[in-house]
PDB file of N, CA and C in Angstrom:
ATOM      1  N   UNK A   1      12.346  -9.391  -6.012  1.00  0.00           N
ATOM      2  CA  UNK A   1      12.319  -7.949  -5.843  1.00  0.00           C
ATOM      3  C   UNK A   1      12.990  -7.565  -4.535  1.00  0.00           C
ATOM      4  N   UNK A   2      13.684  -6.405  -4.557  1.00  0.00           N
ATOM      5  CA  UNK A   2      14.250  -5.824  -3.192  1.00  0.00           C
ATOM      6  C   UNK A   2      13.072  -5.174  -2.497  1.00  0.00           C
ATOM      7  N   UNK A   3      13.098  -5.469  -1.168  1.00  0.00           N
ATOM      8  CA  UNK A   3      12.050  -4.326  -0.325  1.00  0.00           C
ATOM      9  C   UNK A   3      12.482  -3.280   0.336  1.00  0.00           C
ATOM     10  N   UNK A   4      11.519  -2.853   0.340  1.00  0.00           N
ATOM     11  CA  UNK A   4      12.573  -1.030   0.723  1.00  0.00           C
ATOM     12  C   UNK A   4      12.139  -1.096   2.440  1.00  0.00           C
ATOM     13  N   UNK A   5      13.387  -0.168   2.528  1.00  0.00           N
ATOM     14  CA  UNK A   5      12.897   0.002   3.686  1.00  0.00           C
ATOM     15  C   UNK A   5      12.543   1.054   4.482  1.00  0.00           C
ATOM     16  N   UNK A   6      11.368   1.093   5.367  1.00  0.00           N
ATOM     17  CA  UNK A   6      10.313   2.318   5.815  1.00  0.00           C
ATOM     18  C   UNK A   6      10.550   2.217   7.629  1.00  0.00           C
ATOM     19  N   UNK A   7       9.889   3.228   7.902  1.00  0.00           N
ATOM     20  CA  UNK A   7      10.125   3.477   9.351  1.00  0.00           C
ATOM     21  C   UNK A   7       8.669   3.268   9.160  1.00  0.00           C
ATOM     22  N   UNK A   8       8.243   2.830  10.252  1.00  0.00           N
ATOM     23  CA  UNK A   8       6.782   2.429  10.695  1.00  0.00           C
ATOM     24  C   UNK A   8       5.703   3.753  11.552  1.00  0.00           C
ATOM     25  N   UNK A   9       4.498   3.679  11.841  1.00  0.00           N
ATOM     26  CA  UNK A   9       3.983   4.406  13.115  1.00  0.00           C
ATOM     27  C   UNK A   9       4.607   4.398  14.492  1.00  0.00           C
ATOM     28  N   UNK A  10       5.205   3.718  15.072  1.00  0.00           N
ATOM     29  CA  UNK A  10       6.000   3.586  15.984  1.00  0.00           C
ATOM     30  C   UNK A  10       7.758   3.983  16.123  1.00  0.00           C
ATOM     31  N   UNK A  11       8.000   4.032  14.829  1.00  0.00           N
ATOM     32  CA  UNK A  11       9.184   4.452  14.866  1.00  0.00           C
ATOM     33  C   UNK A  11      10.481   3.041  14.828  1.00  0.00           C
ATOM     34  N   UNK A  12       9.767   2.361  14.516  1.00  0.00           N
ATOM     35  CA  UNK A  12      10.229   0.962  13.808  1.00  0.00           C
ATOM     36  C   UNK A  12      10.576   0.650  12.622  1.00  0.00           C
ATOM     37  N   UNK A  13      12.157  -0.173  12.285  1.00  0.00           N
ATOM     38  CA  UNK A  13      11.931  -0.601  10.855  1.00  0.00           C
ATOM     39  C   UNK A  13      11.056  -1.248  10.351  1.00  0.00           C
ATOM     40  N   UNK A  14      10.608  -1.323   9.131  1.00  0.00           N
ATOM     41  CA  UNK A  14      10.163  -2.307   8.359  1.00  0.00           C
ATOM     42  C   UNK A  14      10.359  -2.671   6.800  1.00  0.00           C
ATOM     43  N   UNK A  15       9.976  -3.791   6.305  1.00  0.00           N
ATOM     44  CA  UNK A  15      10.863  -3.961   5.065  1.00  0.00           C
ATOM     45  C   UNK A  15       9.558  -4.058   4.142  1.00  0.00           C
ATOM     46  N   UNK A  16       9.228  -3.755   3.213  1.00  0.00           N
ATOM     47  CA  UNK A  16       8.271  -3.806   2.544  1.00  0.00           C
ATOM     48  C   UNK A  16       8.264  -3.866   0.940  1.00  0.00           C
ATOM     49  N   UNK A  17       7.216  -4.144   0.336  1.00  0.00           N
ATOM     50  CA  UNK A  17       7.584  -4.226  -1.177  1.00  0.00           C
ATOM     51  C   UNK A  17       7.547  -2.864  -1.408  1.00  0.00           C
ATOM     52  N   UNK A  18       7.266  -2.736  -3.193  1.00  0.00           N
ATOM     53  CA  UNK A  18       7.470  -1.152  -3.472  1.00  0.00           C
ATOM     54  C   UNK A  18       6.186  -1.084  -4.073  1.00  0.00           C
ATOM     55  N   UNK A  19       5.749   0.040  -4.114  1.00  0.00           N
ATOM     56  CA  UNK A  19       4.615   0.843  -4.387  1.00  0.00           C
ATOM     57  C   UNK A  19       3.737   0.162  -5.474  1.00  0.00           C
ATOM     58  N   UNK A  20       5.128   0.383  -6.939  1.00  0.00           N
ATOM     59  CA  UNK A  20       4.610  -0.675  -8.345  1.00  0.00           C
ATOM     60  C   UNK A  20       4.356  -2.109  -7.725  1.00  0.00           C
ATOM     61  N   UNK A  21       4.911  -2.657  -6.785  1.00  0.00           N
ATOM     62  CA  UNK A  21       4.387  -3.847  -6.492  1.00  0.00           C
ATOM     63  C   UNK A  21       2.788  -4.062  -6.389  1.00  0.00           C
ATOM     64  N   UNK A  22       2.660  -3.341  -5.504  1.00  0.00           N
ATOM     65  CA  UNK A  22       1.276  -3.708  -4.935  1.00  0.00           C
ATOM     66  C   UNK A  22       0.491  -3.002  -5.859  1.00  0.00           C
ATOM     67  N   UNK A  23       0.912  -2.066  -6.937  1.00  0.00           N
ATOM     68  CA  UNK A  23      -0.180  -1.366  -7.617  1.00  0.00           C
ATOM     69  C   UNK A  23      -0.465  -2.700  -8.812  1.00  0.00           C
ATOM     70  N   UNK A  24       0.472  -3.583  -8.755  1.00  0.00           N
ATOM     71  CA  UNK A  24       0.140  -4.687  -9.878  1.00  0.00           C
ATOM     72  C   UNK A  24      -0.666  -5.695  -8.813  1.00  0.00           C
ATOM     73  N   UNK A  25      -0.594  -5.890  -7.741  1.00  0.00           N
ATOM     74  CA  UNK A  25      -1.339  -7.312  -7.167  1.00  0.00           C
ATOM     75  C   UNK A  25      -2.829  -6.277  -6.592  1.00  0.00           C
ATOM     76  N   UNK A  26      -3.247  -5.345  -6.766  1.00  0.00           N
ATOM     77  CA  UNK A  26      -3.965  -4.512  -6.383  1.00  0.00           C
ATOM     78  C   UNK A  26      -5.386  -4.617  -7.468  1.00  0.00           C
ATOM     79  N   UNK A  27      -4.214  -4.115  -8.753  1.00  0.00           N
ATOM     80  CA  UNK A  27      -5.368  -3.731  -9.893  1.00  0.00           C
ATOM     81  C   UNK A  27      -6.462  -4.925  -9.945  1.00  0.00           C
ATOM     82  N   UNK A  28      -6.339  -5.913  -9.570  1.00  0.00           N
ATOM     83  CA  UNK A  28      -7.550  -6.827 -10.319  1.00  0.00           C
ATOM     84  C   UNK A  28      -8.893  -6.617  -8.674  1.00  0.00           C
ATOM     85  N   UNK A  29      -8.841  -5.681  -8.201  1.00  0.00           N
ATOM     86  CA  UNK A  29      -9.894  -4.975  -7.179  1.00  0.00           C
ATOM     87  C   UNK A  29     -10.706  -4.059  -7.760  1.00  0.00           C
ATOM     88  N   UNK A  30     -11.596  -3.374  -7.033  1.00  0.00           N
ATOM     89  CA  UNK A  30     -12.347  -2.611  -7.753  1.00  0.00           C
ATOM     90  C   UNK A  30     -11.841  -1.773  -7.220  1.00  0.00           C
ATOM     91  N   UNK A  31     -12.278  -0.066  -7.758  1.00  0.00           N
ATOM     92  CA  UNK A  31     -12.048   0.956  -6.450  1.00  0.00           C
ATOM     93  C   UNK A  31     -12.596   1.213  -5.494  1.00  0.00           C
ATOM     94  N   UNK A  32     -14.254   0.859  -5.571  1.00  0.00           N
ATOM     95  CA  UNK A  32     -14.958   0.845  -4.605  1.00  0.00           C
ATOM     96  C   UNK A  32     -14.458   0.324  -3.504  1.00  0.00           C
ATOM     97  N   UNK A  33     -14.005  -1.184  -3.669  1.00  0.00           N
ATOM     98  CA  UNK A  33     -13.239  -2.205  -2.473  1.00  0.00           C
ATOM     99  C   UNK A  33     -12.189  -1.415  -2.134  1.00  0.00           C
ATOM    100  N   UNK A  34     -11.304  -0.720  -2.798  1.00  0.00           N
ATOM    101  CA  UNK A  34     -10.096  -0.277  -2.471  1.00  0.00           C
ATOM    102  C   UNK A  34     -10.186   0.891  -1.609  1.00  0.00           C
ATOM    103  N   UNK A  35     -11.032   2.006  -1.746  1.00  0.00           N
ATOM    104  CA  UNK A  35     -11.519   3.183  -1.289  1.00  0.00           C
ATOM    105  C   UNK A  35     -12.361   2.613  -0.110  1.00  0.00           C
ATOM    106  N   UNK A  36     -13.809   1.562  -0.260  1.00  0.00           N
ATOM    107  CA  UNK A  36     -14.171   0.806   1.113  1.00  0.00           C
ATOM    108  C   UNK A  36     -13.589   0.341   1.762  1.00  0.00           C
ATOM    109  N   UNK A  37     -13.305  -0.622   1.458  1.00  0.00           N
ATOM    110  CA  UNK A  37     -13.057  -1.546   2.602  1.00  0.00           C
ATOM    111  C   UNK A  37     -11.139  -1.649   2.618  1.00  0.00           C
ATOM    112  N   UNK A  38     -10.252  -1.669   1.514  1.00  0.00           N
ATOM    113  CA  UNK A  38      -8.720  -1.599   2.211  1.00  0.00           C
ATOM    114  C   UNK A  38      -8.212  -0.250   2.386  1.00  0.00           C
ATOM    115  N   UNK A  39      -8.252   0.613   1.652  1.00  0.00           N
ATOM    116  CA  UNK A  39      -7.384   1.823   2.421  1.00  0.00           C
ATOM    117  C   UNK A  39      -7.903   2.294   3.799  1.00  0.00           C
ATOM    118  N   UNK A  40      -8.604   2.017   4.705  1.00  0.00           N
ATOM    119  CA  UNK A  40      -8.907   2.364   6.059  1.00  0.00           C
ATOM    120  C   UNK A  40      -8.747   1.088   6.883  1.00  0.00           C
ATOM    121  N   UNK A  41      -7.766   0.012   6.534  1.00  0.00           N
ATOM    122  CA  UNK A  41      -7.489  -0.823   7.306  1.00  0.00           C
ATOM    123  C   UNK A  41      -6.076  -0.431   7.238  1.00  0.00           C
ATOM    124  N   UNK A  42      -5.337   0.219   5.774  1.00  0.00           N
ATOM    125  CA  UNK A  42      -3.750   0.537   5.483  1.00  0.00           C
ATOM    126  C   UNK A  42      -2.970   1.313   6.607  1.00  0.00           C
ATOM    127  N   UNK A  43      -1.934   1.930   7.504  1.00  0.00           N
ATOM    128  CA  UNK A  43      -1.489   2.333   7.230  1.00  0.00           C
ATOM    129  C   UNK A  43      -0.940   3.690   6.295  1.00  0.00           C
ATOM    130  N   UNK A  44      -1.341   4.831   6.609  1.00  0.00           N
ATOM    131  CA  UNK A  44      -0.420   5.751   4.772  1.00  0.00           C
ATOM    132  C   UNK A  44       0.450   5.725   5.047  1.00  0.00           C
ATOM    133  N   UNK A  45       1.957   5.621   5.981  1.00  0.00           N
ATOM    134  CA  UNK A  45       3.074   4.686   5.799  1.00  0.00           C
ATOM    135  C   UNK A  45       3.683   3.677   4.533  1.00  0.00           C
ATOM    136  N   UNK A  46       2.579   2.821   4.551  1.00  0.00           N
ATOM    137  CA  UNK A  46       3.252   1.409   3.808  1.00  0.00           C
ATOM    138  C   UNK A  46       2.820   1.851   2.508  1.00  0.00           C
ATOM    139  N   UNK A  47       3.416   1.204   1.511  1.00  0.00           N
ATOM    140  CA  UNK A  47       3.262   1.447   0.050  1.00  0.00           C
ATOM    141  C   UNK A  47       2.107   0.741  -0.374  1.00  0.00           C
ATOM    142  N   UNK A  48       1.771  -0.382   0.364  1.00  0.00           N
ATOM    143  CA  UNK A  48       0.497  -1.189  -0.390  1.00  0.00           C
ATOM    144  C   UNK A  48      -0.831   0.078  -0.103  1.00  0.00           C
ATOM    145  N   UNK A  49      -0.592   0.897   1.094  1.00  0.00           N
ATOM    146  CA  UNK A  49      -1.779   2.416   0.837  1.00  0.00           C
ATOM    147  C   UNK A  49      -1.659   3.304  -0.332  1.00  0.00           C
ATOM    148  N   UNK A  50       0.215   3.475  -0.389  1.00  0.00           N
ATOM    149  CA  UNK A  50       0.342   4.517  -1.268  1.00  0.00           C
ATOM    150  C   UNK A  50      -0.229   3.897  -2.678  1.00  0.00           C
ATOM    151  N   UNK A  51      -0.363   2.634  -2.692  1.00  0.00           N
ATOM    152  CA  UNK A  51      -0.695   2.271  -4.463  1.00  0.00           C
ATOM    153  C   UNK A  51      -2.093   2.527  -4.562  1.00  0.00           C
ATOM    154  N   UNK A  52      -2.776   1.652  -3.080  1.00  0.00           N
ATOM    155  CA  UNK A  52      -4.244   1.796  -3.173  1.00  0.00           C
ATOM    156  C   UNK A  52      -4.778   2.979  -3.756  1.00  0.00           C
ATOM    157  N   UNK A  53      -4.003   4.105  -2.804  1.00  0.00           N
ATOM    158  CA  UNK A  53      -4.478   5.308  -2.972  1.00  0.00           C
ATOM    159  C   UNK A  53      -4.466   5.917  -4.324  1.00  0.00           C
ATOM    160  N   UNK A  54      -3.046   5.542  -5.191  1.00  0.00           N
ATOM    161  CA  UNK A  54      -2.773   5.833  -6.712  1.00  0.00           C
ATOM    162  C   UNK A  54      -4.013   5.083  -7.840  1.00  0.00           C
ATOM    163  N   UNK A  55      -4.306   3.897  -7.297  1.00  0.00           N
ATOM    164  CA  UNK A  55      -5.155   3.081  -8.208  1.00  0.00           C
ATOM    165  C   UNK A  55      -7.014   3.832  -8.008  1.00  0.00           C
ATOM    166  N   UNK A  56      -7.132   4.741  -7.014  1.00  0.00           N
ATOM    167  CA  UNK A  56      -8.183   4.969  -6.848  1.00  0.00           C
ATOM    168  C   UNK A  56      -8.380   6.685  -7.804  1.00  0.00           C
ATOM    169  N   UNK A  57      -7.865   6.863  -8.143  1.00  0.00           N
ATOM    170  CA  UNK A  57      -7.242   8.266  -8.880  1.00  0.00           C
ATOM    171  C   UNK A  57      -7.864   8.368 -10.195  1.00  0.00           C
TER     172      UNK A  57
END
């Protein structure tokens, strides 16, 4: 897969997967876990938040 690339909190590149990525290595979580405990460690920057955030929907 190509990673896209994002400007960071700092104003830094970074290269990252894409959104559908992580919404597939994501799904086998619960939402509870996803809403507890990873989206407040994420970033809303990086796409592995933006999926979290889609899978909790």
């Amino acid at each position: 897969m190509e990673q896209e690339k994002t400007i960071n909190h700092l104003g830094q590149v970074v290269y990252q997967e894409s959104v559908e990525f992580y919404k597939e290595k994501l799904s086998v979580h619960s939402k509870d876990f996803l809403q507890n405990s990873l989206i407040p460690q994420l970033y809303e920057w990086s796409n592995a938040y933006k999926a979290a955030v889609e899978l909790t929907k």
